[in-house]
Every structure is written in structure tokens, then in C-alpha cells.
Protein backbone atom coordinates (compact mmCIF):
# COMPACT_ATOMS: atom_id res chain seq x y z
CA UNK A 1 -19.22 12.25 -10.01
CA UNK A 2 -17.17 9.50 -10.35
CA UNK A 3 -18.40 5.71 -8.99
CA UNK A 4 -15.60 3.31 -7.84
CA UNK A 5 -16.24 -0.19 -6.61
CA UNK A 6 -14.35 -1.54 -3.71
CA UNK A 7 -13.71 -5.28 -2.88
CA UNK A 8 -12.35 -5.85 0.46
CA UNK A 9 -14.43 -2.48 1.54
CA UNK A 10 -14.39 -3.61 5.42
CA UNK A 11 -10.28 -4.58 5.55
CA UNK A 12 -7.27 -2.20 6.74
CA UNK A 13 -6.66 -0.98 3.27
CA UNK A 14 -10.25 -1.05 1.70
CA UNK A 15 -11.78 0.82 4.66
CA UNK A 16 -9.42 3.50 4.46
CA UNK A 17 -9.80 3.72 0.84
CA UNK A 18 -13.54 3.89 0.60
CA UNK A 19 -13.31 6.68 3.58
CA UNK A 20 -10.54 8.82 1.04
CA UNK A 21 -12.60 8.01 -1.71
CA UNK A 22 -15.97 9.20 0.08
CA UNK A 23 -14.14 12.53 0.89
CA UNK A 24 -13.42 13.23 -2.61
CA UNK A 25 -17.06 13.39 -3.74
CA UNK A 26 -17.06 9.46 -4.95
CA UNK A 27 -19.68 7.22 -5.08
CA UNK A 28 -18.87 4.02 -3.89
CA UNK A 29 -20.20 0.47 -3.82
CA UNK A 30 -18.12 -1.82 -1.67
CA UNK A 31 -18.33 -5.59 -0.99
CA UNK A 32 -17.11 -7.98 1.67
CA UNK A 33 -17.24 -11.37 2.90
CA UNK A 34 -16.02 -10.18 6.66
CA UNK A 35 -14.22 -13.27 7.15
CA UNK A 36 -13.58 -14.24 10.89
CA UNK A 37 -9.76 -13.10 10.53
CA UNK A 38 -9.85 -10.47 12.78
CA UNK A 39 -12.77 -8.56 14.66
CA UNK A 40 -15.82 -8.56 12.43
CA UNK A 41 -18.09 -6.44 14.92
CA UNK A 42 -15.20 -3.16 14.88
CA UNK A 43 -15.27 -3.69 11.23
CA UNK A 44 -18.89 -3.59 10.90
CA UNK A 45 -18.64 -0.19 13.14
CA UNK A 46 -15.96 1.16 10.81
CA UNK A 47 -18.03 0.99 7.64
CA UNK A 48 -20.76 2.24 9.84
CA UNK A 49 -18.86 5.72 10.33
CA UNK A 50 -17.77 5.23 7.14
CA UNK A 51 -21.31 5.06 5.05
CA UNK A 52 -23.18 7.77 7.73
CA UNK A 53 -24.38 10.54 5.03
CA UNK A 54 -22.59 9.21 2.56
CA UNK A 55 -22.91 8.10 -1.26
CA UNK A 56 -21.90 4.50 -0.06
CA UNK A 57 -23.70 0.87 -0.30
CA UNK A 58 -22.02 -1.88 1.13
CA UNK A 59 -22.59 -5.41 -0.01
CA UNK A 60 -21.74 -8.15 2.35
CA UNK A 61 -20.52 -11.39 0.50
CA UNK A 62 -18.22 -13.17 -1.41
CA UNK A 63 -17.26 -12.52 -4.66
CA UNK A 64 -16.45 -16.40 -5.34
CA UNK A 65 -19.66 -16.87 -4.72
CA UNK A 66 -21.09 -14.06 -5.24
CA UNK A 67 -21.87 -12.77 -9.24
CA UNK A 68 -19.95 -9.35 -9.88
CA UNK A 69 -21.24 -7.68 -12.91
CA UNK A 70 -23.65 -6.33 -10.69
CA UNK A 71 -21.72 -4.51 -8.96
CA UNK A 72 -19.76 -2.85 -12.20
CA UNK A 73 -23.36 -1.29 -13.35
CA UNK A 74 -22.15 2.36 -13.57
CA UNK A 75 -18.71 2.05 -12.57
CA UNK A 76 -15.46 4.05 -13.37
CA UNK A 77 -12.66 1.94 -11.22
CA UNK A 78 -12.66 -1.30 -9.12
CA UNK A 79 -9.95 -1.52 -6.64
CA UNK A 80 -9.77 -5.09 -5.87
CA UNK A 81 -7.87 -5.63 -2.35
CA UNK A 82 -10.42 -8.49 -1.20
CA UNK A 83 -8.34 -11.13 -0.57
CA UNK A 84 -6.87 -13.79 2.18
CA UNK A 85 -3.73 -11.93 3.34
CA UNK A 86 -1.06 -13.48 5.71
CA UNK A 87 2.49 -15.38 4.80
CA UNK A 88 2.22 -17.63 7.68
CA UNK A 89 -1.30 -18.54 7.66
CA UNK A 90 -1.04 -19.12 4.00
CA UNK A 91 1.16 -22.28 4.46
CA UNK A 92 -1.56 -24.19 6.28
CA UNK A 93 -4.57 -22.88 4.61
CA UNK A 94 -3.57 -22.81 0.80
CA UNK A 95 -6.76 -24.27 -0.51
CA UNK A 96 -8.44 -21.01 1.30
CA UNK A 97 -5.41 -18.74 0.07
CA UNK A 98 -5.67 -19.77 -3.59
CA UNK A 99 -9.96 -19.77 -3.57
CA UNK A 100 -9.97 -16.06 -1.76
CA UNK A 101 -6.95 -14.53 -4.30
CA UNK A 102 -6.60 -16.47 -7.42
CA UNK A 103 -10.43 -17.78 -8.10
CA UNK A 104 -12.03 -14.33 -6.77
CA UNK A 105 -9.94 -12.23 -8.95
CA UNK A 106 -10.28 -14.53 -11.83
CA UNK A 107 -14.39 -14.07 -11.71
CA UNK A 108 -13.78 -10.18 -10.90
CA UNK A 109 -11.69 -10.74 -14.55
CA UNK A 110 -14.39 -12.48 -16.24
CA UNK A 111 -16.87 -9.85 -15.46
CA UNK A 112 -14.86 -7.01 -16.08
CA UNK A 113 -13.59 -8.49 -19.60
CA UNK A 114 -16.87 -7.21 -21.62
CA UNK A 115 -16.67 -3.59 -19.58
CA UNK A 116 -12.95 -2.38 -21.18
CA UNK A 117 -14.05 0.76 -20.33
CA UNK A 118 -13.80 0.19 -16.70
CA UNK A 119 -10.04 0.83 -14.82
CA UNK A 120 -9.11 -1.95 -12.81
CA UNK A 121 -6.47 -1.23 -9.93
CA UNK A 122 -5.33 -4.66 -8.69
CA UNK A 123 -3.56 -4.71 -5.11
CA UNK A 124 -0.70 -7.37 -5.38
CA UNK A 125 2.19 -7.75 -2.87
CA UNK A 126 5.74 -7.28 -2.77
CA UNK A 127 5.93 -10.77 -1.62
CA UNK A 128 5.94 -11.61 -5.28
CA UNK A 129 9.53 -11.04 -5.01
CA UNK A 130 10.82 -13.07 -2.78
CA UNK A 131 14.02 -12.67 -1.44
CA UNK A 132 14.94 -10.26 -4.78
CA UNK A 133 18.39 -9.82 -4.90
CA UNK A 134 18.28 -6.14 -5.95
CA UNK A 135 17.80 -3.58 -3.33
CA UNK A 136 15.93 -1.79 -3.87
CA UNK A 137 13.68 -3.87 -6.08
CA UNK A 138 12.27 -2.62 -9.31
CA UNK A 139 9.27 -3.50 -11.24
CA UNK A 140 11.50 -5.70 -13.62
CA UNK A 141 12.93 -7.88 -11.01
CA UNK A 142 11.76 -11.49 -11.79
CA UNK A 143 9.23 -13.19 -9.65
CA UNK A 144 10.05 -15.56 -7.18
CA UNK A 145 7.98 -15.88 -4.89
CA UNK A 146 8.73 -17.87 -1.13
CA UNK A 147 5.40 -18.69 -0.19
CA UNK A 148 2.22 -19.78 -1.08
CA UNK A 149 0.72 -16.01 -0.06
CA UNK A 150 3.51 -14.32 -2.54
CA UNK A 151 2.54 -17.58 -5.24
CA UNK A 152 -1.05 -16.46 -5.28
CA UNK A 153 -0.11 -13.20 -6.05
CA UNK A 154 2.28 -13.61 -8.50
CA UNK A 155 -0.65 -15.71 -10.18
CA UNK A 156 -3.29 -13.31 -9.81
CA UNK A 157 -1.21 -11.15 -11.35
CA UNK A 158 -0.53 -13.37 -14.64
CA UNK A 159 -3.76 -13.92 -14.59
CA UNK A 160 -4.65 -9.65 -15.05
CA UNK A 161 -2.60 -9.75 -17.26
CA UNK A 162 -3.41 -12.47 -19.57
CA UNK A 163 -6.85 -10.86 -19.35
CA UNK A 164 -5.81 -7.14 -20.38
CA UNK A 165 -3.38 -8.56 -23.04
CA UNK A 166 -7.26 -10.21 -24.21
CA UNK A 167 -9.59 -8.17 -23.66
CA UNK A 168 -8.19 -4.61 -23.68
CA UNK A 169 -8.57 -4.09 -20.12
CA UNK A 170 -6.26 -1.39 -18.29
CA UNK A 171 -5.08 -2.64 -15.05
CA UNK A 172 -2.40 -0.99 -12.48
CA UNK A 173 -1.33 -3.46 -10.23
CA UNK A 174 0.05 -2.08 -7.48
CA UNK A 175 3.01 -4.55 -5.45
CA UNK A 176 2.37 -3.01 -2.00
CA UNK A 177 5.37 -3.38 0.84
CA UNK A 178 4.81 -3.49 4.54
CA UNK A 179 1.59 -1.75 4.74
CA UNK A 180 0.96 -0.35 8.33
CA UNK A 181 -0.93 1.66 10.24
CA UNK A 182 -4.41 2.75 12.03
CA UNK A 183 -6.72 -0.02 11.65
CA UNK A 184 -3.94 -2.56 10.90
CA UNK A 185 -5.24 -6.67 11.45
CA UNK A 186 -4.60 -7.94 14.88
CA UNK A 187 -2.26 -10.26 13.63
CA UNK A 188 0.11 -8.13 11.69
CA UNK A 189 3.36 -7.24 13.75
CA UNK A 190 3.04 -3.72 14.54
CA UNK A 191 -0.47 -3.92 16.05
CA UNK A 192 0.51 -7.11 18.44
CA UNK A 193 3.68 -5.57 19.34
CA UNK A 194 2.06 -2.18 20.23
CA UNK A 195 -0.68 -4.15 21.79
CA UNK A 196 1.85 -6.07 23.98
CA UNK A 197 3.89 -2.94 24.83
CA UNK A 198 1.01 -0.62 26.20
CA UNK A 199 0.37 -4.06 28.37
CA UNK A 200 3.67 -3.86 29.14
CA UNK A 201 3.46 -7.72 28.18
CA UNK A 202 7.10 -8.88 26.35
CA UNK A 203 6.61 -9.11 22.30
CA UNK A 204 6.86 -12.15 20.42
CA UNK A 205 9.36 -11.23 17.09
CA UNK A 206 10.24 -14.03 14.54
CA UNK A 207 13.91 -13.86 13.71
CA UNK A 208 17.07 -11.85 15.69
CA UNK A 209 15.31 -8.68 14.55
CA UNK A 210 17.66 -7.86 12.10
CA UNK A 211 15.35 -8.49 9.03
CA UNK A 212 14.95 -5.21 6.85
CA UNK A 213 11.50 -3.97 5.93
CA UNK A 214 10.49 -0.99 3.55
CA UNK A 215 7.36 -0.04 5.75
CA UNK A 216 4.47 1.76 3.64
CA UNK A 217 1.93 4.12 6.03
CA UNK A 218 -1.64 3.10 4.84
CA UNK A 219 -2.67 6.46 3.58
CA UNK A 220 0.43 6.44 1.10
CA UNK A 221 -0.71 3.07 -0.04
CA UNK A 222 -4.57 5.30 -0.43
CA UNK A 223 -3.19 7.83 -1.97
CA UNK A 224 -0.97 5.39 -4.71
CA UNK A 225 -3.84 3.64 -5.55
CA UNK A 226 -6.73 6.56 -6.38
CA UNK A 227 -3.43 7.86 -8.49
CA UNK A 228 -3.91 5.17 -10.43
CA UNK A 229 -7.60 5.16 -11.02
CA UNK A 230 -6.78 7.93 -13.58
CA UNK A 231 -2.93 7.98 -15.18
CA UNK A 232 -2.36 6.73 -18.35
CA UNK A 233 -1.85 3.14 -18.78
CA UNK A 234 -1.61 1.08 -21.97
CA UNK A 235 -2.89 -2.54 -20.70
CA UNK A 236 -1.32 -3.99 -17.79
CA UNK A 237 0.96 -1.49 -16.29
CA UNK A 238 3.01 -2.68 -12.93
CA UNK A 239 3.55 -0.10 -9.84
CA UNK A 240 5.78 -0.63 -6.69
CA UNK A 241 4.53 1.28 -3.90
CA UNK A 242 6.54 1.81 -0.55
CA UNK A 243 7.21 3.99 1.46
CA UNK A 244 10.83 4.78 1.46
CA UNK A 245 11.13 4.08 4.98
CA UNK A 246 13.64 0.63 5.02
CA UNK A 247 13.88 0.09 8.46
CA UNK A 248 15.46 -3.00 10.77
CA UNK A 249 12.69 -4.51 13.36
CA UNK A 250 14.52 -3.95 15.80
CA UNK A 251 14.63 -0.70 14.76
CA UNK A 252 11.11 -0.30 14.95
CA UNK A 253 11.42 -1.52 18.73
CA UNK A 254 13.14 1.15 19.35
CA UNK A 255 10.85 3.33 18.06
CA UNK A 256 8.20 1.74 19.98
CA UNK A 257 10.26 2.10 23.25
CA UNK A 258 10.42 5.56 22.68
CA UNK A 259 6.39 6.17 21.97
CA UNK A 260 4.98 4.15 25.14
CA UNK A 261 7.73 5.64 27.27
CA UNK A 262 8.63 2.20 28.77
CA UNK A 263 11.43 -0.28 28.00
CA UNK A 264 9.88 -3.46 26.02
CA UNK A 265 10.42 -7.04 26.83
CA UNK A 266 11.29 -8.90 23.26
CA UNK A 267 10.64 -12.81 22.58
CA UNK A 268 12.84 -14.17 20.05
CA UNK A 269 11.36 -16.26 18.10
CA UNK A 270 12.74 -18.87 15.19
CA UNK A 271 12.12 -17.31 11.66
CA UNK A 272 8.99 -18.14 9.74
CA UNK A 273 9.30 -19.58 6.14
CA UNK A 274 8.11 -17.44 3.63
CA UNK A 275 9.93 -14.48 5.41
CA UNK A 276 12.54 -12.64 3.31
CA UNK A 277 15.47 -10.84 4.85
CA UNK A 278 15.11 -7.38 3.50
CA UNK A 279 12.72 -5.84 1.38
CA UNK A 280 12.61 -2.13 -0.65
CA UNK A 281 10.95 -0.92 -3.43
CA UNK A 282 11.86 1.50 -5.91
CA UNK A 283 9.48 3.84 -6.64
CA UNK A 284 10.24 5.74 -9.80
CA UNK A 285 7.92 4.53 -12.37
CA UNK A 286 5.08 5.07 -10.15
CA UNK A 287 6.58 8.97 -9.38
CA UNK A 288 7.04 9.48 -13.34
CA UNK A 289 2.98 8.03 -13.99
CA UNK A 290 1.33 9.37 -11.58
CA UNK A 291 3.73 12.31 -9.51
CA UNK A 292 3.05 10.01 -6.26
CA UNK A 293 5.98 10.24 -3.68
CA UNK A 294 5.54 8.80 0.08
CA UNK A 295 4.40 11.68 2.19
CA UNK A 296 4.58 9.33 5.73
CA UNK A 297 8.04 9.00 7.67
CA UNK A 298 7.93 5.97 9.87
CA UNK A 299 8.20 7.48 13.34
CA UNK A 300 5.12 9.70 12.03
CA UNK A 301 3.52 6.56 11.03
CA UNK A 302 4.50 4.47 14.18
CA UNK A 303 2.46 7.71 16.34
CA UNK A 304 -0.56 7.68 14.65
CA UNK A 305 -0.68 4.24 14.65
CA UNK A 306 0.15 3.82 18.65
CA UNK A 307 -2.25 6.94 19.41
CA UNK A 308 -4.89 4.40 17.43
CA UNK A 309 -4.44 1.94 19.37
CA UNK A 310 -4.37 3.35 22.87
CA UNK A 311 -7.89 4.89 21.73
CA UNK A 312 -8.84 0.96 20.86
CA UNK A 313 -7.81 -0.50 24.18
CA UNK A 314 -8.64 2.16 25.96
CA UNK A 315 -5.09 3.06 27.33
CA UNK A 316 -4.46 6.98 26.87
């Protein structure tokens, strides 16, 4: 049996990857501050269902302040997603940004740096990018990040690989684009706009709409990342991983119109800094290292992510 360690267990991502990785026979330690950033008590309840009969112990805490070798006692992989997500927030709250991202992976690093035997998969952003002038945007683009969110990225991700270039450590990191689905944070677009169309309340969109996403379901992003617990990788080894599914948001609205059957009010909103206009990954290198291809198409996506949330707010 294989044991993994999960930062970030109790978030969108992590939860959904400790469930996959629970399926598969893993054991799994995870560990998580539960920062007030969204609903702490449905996240509690998700690693509840989660851990029932299960090879799973959660630790609650922070891994800034919290030791991690620990944790690595036995371990085969750490996917390390724990981390202060958000563009927008990230431009008031830097101090919290850089602490959460750069300093907690930097300790995960330290610990991990006598342990080469471990595989580290890192999850980084496509908002190291920027606005990239390729489209789609491939692993050699240079970094140029457009806000502090994308900056602490782009750092942690020097900062794995300064480490593996060091110590011998094999690290995937994985640049993730548009991640969305069941589960998704209550600020994220997709959940407040569904939220606001099953209330039939008008949605609040930065920009004219015509920015151009490359929107990645969350079990792709699952199923990506346990790929790379096991491919071959000679030190520090950089993945994108989308989902193939470029999209407008306003085509998305439309989409949305469609699934809750009623015509949706839009507020347009002035653009938020940070934002790029258009983002899309290639994915080839990650195909040719690991066979992984998106397996989600967004209207598939958009369903199971609306049929989530009438189940949440109780709206069937």
C-alpha cells in the first residue's frame, strides 16, 4: 500500500484528492489549517465522509507553524495544495499570501530535503503566466506573473526547484488553469454565479465577459496529479494541466442559462487587476509523461457542478 500525505486535505482540490486517493487503496495523512475563507463547518463534514472506514488521519494545523517531518514518517508522495488562493484577495492581504504559499512550502522543502526518496507533487498556478502571449501556453513560456497570487507562485516554484537542483528531490509541479467544479470555494465565479442564478438573483461578472478561460473540471486536475505521483521525473519536472475547454464567460452564462432553465440577470462589473484576458494551456508534455488527457467537457462539468449545488442550497 502506498501512503501519500496531503496538505490542504479539507480545500476543493485536496478533499477531492484524498477521497480519489482513499478509493485507490491509499493511505493517507492529510493536514489543514481550515482557514475562515469559506465554510469551515461543510468542510469539517466533507473530511468526515471522507475518513468514515477509511485508512485516513487528518491533522488540523498549519504547516508554518506546524513541524512537518512528522508527517513524512512512512510516506511515498506529498501533494502540497495548502495554500492562500485568490487573485483579488491577494492584493490586499500579501503579507498572508506570501506566509501561507512561499514560507509553508519553503518548511515543507526543508523537511523533505533529507527524505529524496519521497515524490513531491507541487500544485502551482497558471497565473504564473500572466498575460502569456502564446496561446496556448507551454511549459517554456517565461514567467510573468500580474499579481501578487501568480508572484507567490512563481516563487514557490523557484524555490522547488532550487531545492531539487540541491538536494536530489523529484518534484512535478503542476501549473493548474481554471479549476472548477463540485465543492468549488464560495468565492470563485462559477459557484457565486450558480448560486445567484438558482436565486434567480442577477450575477456580478468583472469585465464585458469577453475574457477567455481554459476551464479544468476538478477530477481532471485529481487525476493529473496522482499521474504524477509515479512517472518518471529527473528533478524538477514542470506540467500544465487544463482542461482543453477555452471558453468566453459569457459563454459560460450561456451555459448556465441553459442548466437552471431561466434567463440570468448579469452585473457588469470593472475588471480586476491581476486578471488576464485569455488563458490556455498546452498539454503535451504532461500527455507524453504520464498518458493524461482531460476526460471532462465543460457543459459536463458545468452539470455536475450545478446538480452540486442545488443539493447544497437545497434547490432541486
Amino acid at each position: 500500500m502506498s501512503r501519500a500525505v496531503v496538505t490542504g486535505c479539507a480545500g476543493f482540490i485536496g478533499s477531492h484528492l484524498t477521497e480519489k486517493l482513499l478509493s485507490q487503496g491509499w493511505s493517507v495523512i492529510g493536514i489543514d489549517c481550515l482557514s475562515p475563507t469559506y465554510d469551515t463547518t461543510r468542510r469539517r463534514r466533507v473530511l468526515d465522509e471522507i475518513a468514515a472506514d477509511r485508512d485516513f488521519e487528518f491533522i488540523e494545523g498549519d504547516i508554518v507553524q506546524t513541524d512537518p517531518r512528522p508527517l513524512l514518517e512512512g510516506a511515498d508522495v506529498v501533494f502540497h495544495l495548502a495554500a492562500r488562493p485568490g487573485v483579488r484577495a491577494s492584493w490586499s492581504d500579501f503579507r498572508v499570501a506570501a506566509d501561507a504559499n512561499i514560507l509553508a512550502t519553503q518548511r515543507l522543502l526543508d523537511a523533505l530535503a533529507d527524505r529524496p526518496g519521497i515524490r513531491l507533487v507541487f500544485a502551482s498556478s497558471s497565473s504564473v503566466y500572466g498575460s502569456a502571449e502564446s496561446f496556448p501556453t507551454y511549459e517554456d513560456t517565461p514567467l510573468a506573473p500580474i499579481s501578487p497570487y501568480g508572484v507567490t507562485k512563481a516563487a514557490c516554484e523557484a524555490l522547488v526547484g532550487a531545492y531539487a537542483a540541491q538536494t536530489g528531490l523529484d518534484v512535478a509541479s503542476l501549473r493548474y488553469f481554471t479549476v472548477y467544479g463540485p465543492r468549488q470555494r464560495s468565492d470563485m465565479a462559477f459557484t457565486k454565479w450558480i448560486s445567484h442564478a438558482l436565486r434567480s438573483e442577477p450575477l456580478p461578472v468583472y469585465g464585458d465577459g469577453s475574457t477567455v478561460r481554459d476551464f479544468t473540471y476538478v477530477d481532471d486536475i485529481v487525476n493529473a496529479s496522482i499521474a504524477c505521483a509515479s512517472c518518471e521525473l529527473e528533478g524538477h519536472e514542470v506540467f500544465n494541466v487544463a482542461g482543453g475547454s477555452p471558453a468566453t464567460l459569457n459563454d459560460v452564462l450561456d451555459m448556465l442559462s441553459e442548466l437552471v432553465d431561466t434567463r440570468i440577470k448579469v452585473e457588469y462589473m470593472d475588471r480586476e487587476r491581476g486578471d488576464p484576458d485569455r488563458t490556455g494551456g498546452d498539454t503535451t508534455k504532461l500527455h507524453n509523461a504520464t498518458g493524461w488527457r482531460p476526460s471532462w467537457t465543460l457543459d459536463e462539468g458545468l452539470a455536475a457542478q450545478v446538480s452540486w449545488l442545488r443539493g447544497v442550497l437545497g434547490r432541486r
